[in-house]
C-alpha atoms as a PDB file:
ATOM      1  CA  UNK A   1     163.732  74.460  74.019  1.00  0.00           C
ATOM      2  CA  UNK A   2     162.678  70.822  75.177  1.00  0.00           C
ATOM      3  CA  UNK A   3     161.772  68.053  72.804  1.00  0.00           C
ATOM      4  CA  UNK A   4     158.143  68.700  73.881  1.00  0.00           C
ATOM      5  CA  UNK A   5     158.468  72.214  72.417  1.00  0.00           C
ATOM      6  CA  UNK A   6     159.585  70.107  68.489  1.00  0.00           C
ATOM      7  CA  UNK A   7     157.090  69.737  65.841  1.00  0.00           C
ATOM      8  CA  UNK A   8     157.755  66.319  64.039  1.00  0.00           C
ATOM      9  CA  UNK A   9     157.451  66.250  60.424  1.00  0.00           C
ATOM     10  CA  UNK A  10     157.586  62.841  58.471  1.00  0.00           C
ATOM     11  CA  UNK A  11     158.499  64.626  55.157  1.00  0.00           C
ATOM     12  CA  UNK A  12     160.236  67.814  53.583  1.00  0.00           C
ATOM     13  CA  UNK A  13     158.620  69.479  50.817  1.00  0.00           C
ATOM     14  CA  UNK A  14     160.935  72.462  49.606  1.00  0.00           C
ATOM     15  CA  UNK A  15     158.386  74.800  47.449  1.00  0.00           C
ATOM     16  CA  UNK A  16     160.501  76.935  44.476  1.00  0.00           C
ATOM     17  CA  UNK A  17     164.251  77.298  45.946  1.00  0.00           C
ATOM     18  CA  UNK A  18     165.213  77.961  42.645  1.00  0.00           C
ATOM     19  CA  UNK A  19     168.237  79.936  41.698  1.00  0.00           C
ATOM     20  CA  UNK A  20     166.202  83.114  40.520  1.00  0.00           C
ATOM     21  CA  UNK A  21     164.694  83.760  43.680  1.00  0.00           C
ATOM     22  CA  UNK A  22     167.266  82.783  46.080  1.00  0.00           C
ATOM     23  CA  UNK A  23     170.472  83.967  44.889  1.00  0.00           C
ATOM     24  CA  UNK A  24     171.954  87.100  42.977  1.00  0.00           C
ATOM     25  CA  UNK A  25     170.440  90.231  42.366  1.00  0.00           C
ATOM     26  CA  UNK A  26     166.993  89.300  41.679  1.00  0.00           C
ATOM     27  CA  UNK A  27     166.802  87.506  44.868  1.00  0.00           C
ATOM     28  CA  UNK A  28     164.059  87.990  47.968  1.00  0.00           C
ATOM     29  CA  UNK A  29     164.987  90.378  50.960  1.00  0.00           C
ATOM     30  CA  UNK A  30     167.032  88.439  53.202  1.00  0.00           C
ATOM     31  CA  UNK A  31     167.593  85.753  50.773  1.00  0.00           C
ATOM     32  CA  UNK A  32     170.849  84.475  52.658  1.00  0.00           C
ATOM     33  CA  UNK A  33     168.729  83.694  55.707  1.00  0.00           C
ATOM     34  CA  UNK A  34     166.383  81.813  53.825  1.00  0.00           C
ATOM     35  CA  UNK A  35     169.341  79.850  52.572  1.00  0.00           C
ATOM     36  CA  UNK A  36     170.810  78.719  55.789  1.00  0.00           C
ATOM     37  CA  UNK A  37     167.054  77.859  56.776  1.00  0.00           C
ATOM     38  CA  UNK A  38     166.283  76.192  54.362  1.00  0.00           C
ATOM     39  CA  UNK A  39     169.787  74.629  54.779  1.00  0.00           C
ATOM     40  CA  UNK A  40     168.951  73.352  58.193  1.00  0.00           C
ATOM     41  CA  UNK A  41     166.091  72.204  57.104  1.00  0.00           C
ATOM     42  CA  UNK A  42     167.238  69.744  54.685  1.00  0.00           C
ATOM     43  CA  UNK A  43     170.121  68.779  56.984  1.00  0.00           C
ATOM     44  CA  UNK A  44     168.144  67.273  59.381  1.00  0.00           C
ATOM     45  CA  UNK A  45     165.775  65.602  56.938  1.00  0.00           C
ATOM     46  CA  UNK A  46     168.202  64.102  55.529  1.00  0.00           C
ATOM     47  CA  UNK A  47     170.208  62.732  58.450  1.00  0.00           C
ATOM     48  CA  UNK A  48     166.563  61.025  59.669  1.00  0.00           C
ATOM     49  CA  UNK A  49     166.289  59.646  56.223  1.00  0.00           C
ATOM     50  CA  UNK A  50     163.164  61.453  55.774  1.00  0.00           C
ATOM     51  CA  UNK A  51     161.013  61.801  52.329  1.00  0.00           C
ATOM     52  CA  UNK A  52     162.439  65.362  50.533  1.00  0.00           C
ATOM     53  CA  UNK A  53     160.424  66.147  47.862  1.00  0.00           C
ATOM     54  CA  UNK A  54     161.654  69.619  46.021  1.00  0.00           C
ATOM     55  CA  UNK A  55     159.078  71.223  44.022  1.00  0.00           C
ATOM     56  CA  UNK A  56     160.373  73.093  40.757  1.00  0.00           C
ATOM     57  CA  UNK A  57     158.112  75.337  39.045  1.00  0.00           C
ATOM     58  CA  UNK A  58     158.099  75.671  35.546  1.00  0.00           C
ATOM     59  CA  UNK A  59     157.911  79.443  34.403  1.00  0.00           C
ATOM     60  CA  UNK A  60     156.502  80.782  31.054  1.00  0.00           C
ATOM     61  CA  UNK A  61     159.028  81.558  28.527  1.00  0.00           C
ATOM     62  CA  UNK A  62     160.551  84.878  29.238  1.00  0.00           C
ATOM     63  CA  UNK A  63     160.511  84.448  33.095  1.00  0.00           C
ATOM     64  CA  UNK A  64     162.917  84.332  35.238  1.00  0.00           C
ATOM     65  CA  UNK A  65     162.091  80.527  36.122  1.00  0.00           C
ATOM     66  CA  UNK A  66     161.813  79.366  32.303  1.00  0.00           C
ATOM     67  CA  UNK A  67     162.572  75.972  31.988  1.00  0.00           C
ATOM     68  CA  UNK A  68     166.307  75.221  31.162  1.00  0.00           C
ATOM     69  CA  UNK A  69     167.588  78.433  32.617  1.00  0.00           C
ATOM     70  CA  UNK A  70     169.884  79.093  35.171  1.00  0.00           C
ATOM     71  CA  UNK A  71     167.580  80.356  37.103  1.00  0.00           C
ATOM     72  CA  UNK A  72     165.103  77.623  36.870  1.00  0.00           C
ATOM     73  CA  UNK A  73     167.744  75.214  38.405  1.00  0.00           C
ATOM     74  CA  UNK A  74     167.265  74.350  42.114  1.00  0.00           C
ATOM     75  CA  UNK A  75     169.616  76.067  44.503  1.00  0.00           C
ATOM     76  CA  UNK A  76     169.747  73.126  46.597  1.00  0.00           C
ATOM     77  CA  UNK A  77     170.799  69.746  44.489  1.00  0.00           C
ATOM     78  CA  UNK A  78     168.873  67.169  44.897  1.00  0.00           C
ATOM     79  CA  UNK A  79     170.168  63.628  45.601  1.00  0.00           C
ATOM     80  CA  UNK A  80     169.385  60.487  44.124  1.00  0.00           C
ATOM     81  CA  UNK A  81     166.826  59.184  46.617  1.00  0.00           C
ATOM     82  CA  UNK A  82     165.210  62.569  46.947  1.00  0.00           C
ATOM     83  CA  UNK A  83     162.038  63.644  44.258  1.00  0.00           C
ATOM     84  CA  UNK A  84     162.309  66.288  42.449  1.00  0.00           C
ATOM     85  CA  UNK A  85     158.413  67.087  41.270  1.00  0.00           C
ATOM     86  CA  UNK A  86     158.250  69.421  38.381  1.00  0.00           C
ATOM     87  CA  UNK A  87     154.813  72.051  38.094  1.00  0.00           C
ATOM     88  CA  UNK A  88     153.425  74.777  36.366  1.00  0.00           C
ATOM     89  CA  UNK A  89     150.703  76.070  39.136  1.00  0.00           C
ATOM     90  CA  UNK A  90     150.902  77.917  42.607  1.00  0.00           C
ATOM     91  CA  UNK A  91     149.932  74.713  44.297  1.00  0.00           C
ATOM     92  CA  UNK A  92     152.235  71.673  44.120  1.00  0.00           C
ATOM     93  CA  UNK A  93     149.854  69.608  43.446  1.00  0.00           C
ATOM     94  CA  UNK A  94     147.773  70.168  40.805  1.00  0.00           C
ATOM     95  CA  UNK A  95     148.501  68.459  37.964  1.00  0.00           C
ATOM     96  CA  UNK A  96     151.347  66.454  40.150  1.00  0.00           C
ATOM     97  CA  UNK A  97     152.245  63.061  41.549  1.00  0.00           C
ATOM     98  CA  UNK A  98     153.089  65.032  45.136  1.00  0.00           C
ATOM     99  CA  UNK A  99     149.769  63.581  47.363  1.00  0.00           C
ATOM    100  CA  UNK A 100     150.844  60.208  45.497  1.00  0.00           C
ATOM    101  CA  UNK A 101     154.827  60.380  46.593  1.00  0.00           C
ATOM    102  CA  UNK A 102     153.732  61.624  50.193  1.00  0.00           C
ATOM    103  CA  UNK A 103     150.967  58.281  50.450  1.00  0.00           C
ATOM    104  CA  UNK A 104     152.936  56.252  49.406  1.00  0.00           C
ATOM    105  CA  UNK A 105     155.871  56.790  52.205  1.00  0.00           C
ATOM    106  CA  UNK A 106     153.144  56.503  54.758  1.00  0.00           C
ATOM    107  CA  UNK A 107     153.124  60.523  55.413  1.00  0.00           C
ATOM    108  CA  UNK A 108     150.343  62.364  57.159  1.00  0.00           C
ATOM    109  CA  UNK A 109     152.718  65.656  58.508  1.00  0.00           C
ATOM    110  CA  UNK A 110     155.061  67.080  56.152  1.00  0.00           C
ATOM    111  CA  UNK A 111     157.212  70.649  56.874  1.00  0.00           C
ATOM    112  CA  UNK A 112     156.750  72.835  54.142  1.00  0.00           C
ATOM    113  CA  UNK A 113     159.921  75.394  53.010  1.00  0.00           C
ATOM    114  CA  UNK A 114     160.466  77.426  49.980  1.00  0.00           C
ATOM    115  CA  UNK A 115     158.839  80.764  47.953  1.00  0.00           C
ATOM    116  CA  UNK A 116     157.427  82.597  47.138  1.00  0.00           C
ATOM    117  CA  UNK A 117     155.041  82.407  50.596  1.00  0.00           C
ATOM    118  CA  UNK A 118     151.877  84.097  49.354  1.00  0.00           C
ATOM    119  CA  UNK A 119     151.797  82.138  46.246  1.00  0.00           C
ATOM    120  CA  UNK A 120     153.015  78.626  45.994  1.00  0.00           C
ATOM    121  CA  UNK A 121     153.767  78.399  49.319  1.00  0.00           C
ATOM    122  CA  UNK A 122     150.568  79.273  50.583  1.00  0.00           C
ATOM    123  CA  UNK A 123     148.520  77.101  47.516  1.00  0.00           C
ATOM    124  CA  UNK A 124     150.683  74.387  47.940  1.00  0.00           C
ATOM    125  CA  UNK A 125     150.348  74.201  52.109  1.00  0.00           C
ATOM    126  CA  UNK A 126     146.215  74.844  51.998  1.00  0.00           C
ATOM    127  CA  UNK A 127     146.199  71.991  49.027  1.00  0.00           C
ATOM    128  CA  UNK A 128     148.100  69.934  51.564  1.00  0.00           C
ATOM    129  CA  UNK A 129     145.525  71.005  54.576  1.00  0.00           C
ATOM    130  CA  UNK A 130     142.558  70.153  52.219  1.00  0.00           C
ATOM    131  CA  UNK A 131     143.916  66.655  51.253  1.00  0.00           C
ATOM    132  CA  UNK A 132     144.267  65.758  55.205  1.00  0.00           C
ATOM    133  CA  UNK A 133     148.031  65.934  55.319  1.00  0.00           C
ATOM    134  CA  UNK A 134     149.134  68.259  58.582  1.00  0.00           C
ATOM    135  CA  UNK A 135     151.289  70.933  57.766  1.00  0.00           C
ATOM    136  CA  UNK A 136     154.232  72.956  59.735  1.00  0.00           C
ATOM    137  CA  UNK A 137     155.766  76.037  58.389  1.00  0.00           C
ATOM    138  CA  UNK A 138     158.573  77.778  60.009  1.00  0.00           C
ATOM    139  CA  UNK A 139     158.061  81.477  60.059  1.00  0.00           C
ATOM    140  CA  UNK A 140     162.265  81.756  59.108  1.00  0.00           C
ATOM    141  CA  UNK A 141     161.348  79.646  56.368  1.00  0.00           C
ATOM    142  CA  UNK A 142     159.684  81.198  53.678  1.00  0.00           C
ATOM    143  CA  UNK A 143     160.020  84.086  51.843  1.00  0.00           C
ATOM    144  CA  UNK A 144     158.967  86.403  49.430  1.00  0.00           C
ATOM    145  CA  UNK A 145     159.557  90.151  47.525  1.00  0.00           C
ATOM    146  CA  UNK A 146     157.970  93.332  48.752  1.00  0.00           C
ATOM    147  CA  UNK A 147     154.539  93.516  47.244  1.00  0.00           C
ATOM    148  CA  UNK A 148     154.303  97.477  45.537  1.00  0.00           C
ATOM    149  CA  UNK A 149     152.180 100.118  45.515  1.00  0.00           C
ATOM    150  CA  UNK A 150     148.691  99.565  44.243  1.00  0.00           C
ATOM    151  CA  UNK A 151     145.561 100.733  42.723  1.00  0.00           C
ATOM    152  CA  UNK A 152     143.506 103.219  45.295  1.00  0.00           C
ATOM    153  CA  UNK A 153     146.853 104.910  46.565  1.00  0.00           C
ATOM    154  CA  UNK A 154     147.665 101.145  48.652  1.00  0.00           C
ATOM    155  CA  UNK A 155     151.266 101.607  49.868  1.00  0.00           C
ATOM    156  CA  UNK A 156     153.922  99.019  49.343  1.00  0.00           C
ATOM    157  CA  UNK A 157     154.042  96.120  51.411  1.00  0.00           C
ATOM    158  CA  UNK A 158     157.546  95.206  53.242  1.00  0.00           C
ATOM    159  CA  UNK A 159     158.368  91.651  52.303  1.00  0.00           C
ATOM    160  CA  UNK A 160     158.896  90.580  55.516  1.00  0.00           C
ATOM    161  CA  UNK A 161     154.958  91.740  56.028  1.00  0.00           C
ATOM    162  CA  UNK A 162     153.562  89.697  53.199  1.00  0.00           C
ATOM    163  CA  UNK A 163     154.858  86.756  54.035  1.00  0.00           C
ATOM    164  CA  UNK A 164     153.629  87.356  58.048  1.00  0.00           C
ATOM    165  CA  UNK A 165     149.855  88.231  56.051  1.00  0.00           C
ATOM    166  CA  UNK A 166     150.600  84.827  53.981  1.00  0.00           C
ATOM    167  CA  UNK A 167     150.859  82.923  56.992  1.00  0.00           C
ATOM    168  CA  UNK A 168     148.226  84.050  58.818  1.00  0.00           C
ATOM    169  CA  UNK A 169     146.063  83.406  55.608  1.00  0.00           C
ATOM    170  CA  UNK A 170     146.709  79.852  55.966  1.00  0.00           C
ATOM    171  CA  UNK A 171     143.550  79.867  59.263  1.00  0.00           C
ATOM    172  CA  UNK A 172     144.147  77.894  62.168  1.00  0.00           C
ATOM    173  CA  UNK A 173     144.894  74.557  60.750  1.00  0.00           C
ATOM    174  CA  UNK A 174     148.505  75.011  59.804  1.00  0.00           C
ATOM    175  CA  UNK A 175     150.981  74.623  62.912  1.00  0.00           C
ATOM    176  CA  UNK A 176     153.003  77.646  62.496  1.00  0.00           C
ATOM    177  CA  UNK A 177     156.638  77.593  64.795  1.00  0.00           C
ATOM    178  CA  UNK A 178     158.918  80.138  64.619  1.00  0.00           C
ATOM    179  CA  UNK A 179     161.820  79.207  63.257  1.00  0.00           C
ATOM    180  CA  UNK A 180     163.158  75.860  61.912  1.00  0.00           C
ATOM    181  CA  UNK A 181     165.052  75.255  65.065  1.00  0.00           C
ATOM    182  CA  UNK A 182     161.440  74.224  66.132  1.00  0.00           C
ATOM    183  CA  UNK A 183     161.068  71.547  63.509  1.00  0.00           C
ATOM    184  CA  UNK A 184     162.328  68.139  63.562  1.00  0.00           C
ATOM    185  CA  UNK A 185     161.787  65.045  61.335  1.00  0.00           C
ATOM    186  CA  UNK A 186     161.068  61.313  62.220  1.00  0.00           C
ATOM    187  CA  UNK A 187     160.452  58.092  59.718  1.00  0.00           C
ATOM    188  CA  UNK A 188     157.051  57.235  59.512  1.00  0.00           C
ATOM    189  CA  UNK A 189     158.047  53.571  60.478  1.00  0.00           C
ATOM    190  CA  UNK A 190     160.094  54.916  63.696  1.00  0.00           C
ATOM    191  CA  UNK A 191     156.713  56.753  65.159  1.00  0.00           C
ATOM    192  CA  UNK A 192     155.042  55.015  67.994  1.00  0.00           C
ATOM    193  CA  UNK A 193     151.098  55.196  66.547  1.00  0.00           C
END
């Protein structure tokens, strides 16, 4: 792959990598793949110095993602320079400072990671489309759980399959790649405009 072939993102926005849906027996298929991408991910944001804003959601009381579980705690720890932005919707930012933490590093293109990929994945990437920020989501680096059976005799619906039908929800104005290998990160103030 040649440089030409890298999407540059100025920021990282990690949607929900939150201990009950990325580790243990409640976890999405393939959950240790979504690790090590979302791994890489952060790895390389952080070595460019990049924004990393983690999103946390907030569950009702009961869930699996209740606030001051261990499940609600993010997987990956966040460091002292990096946001953590707390919410209680699909889409990261309603009811949030995120468009107000992206502005004011300068960013217009963020790469989006995280789950669950048809919920606040997919709200929190067409929010971002809708607000004029660009958007690039790594195909390797979402996830989410098989959707079951429902009314009308509908079949269950592989995981791997909803989050393919999440993506292509998101139209043609999201810059889809395949895997994060295809995602790189530059400071705003390093970009030749």
């Amino acid at each position: 792959m040649s440089e030409n072939d890298v999407k540059l993102a100025e920021a990282l926005v990690v949607v929900d990598v939150q201990r009950a849906f990325i580790s243990g027996v409640e976890a999405v298929p393939d959950h240790l793949s979504l690790q090590r991408a979302v791994g890489r991910l952060l790895e390389r944001a952080r070595k460019k110095a990049v924004p990393v804003i983690f999103l946390q959601n907030d569950g009702p009381k009961g869930a699996p993602d209740e606030p001051g579980t261990d499940g609600w705690q993010l997987f990956f720890d966040a460091r002292p320079s990096e946001t953590v932005v707390r919410k209680s919707a699909d889409d990261g930012f309603h009811d949030t400072d995120l468009a107000a933490q992206l502005r004011s590093h300068g960013v217009e293109t963020i790469a989006i990671c995280g789950m669950l990929s048809e919920m606040c994945v997919a709200a929190t990437a067409r929010r971002a489309m809708d607000l004029g920020f660009e958007v690039i989501l790594a195909h390797d680096a979402h996830a989410t759980y098989d959707v079951p059976p429902g009314p009308g005799g509908s079949q269950r619906v592989p995981a791997h399959m909803a989050a393919r039908a999440a993506e292509w929800s998101l139209g043609d104005e999201i810059v889809l790649v395949g895997t994060v290998d295809e995602i790189g990160f530059e400071p705003v103030l390093a970009q030749v405009r």
